[in-house]
C-alpha atoms as a PDB file:
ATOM      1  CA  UNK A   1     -11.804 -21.083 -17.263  1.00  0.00           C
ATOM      2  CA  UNK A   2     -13.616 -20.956 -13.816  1.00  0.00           C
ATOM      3  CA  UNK A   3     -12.519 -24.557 -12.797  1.00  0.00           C
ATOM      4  CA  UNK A   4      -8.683 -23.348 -12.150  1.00  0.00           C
ATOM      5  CA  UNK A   5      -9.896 -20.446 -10.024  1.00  0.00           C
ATOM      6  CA  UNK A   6     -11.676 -22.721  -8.046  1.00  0.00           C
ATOM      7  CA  UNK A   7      -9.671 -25.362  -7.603  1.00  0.00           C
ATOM      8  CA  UNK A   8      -6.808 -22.675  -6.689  1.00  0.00           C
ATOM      9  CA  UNK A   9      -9.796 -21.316  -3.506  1.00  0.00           C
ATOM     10  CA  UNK A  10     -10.536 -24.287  -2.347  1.00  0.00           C
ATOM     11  CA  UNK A  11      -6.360 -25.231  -2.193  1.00  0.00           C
ATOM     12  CA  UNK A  12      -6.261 -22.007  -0.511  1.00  0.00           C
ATOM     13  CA  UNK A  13      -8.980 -22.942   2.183  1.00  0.00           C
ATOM     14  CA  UNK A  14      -7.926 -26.284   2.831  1.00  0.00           C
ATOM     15  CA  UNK A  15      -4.560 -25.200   3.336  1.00  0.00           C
ATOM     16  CA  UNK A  16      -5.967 -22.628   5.886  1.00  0.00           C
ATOM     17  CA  UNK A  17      -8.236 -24.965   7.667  1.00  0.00           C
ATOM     18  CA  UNK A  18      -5.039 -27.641   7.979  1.00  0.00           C
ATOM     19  CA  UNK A  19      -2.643 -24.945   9.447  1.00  0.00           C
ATOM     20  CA  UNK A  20      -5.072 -25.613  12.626  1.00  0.00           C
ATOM     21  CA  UNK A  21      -5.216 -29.479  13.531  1.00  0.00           C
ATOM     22  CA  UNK A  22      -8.249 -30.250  16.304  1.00  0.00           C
ATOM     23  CA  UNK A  23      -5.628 -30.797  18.812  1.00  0.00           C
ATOM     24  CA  UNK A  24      -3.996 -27.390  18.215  1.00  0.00           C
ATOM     25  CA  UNK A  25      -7.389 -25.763  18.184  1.00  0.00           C
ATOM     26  CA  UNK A  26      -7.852 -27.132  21.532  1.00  0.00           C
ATOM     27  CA  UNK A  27      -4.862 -26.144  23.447  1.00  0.00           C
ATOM     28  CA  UNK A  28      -5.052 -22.943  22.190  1.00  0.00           C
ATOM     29  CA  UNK A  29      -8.789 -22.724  23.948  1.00  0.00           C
ATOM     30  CA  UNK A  30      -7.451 -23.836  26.649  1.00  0.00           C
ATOM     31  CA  UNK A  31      -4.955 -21.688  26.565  1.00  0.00           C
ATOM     32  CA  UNK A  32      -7.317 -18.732  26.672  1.00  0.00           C
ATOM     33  CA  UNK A  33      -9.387 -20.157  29.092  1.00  0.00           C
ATOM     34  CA  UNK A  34      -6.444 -20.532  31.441  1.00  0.00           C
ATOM     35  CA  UNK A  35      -5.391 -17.063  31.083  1.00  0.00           C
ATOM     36  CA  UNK A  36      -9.046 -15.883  31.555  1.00  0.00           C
ATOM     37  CA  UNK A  37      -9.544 -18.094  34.250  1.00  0.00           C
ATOM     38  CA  UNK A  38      -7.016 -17.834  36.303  1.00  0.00           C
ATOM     39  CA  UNK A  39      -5.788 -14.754  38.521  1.00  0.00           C
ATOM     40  CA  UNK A  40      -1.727 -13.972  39.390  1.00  0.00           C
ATOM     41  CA  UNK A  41      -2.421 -13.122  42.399  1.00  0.00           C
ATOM     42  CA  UNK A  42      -5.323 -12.791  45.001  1.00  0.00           C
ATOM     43  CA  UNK A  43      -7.696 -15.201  46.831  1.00  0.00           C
ATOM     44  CA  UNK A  44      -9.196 -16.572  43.443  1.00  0.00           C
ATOM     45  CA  UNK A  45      -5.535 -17.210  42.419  1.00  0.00           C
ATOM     46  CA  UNK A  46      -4.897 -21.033  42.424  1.00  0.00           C
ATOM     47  CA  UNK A  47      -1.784 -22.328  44.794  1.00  0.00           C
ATOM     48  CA  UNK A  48       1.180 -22.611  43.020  1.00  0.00           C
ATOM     49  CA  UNK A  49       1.352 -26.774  42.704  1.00  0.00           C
ATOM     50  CA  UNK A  50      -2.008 -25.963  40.481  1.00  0.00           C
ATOM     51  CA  UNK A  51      -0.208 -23.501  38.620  1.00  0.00           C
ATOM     52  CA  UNK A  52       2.648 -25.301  38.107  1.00  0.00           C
ATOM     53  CA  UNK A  53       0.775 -28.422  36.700  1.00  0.00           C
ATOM     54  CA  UNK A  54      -1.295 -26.430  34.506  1.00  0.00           C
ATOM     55  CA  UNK A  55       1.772 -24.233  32.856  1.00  0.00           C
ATOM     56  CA  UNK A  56       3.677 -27.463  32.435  1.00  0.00           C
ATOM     57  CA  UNK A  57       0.479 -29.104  30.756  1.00  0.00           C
ATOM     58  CA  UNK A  58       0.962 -25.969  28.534  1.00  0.00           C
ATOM     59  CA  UNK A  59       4.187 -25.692  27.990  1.00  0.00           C
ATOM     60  CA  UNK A  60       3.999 -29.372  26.123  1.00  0.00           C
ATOM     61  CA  UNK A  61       1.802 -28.670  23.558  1.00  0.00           C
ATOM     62  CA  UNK A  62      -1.222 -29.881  25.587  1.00  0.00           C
ATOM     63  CA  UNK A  63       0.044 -33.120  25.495  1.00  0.00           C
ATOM     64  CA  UNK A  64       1.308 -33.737  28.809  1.00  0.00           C
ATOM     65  CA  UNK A  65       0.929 -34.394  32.270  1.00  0.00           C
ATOM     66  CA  UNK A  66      -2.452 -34.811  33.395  1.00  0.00           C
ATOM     67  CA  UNK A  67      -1.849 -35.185  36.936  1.00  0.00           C
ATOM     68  CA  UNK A  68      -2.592 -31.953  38.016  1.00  0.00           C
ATOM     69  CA  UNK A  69      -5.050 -32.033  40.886  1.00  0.00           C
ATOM     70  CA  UNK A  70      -6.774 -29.280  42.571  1.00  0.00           C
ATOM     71  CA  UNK A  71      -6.713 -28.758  46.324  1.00  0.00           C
ATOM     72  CA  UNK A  72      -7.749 -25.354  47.042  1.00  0.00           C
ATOM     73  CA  UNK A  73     -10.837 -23.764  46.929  1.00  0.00           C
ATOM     74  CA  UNK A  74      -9.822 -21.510  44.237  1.00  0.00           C
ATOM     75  CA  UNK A  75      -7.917 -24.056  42.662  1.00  0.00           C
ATOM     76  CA  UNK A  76     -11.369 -26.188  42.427  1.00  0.00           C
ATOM     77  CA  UNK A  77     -13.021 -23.140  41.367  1.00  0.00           C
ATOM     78  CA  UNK A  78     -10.729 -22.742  38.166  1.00  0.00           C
ATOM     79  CA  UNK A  79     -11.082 -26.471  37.663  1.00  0.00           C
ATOM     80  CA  UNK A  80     -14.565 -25.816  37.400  1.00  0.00           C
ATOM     81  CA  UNK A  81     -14.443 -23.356  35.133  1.00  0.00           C
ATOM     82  CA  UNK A  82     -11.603 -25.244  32.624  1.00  0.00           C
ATOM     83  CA  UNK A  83     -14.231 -27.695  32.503  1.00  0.00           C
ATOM     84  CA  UNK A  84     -17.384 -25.812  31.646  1.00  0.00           C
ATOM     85  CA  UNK A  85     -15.284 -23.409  29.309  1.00  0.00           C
ATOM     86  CA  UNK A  86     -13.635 -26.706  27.060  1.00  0.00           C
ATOM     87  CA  UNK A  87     -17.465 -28.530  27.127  1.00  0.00           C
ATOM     88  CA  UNK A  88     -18.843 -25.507  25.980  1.00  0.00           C
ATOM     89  CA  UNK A  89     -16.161 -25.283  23.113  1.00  0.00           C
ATOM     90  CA  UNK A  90     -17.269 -28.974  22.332  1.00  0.00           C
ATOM     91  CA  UNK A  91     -14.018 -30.505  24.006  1.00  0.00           C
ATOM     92  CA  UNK A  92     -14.584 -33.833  26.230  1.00  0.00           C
ATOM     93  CA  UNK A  93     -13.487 -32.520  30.047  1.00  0.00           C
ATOM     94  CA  UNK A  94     -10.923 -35.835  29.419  1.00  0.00           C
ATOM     95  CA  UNK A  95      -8.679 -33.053  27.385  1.00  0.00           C
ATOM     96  CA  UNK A  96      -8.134 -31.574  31.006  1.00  0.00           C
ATOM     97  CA  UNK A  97      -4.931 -32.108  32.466  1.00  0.00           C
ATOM     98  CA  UNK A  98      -6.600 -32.395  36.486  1.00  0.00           C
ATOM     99  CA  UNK A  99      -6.652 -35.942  38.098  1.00  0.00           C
ATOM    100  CA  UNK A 100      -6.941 -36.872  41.533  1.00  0.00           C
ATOM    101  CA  UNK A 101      -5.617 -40.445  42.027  1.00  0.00           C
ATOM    102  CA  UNK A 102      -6.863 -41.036  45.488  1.00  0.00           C
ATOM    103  CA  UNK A 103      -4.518 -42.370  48.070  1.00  0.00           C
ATOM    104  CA  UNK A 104      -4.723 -46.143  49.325  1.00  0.00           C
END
């Protein structure tokens, strides 16, 4: 009689703990971290080429572009941060969306 009940909790969990895939998970920390992180307005703020690149990296699910590079001081500041914030969530700092392609 128990076996149904438990078969119908552990449906219940694994339906709960797919309704969050890793990648989902992780934009939505980085999500957090961004809005944490990052000031609207001030000298901590980051330009508005950082911001841009960053809210676009959002705005596609995480998934894409990851060309955003940081120039300002600020703007390295919150780079720093992302970083520290995703290893510390046990994300690779390759989930970031900053790159720097130097210029020949």
């Amino acid at each position: 009689m128990h076996l149904p009940m438990t078969l119908l909790l552990f449906a219940t969990c694994a339906q709960q703990a797919a309704a969050e895939s890793w990648p989902e998970r992780k934009c939505a920390i980085f999500t957090e971290a961004w809005a944490t992180s990052a000031p609207a307005e001030g000298p901590k703020a980051p330009s508005p080429k950082f911001r841009t690149g960053i809210e676009t990296f959002l705005a596609s699910g995480c998934d894409s572009p990851r060309d955003t590079c940081p120039v300002t001081e600020a703007d390295v500041a919150i780079a720093d941060a992302l970083a520290l914030i995703v290893v510390l969530e046990g994300m690779s700092t390759t989930f970031l969306p900053i790159s720097c392609q130097s210029q020949p």
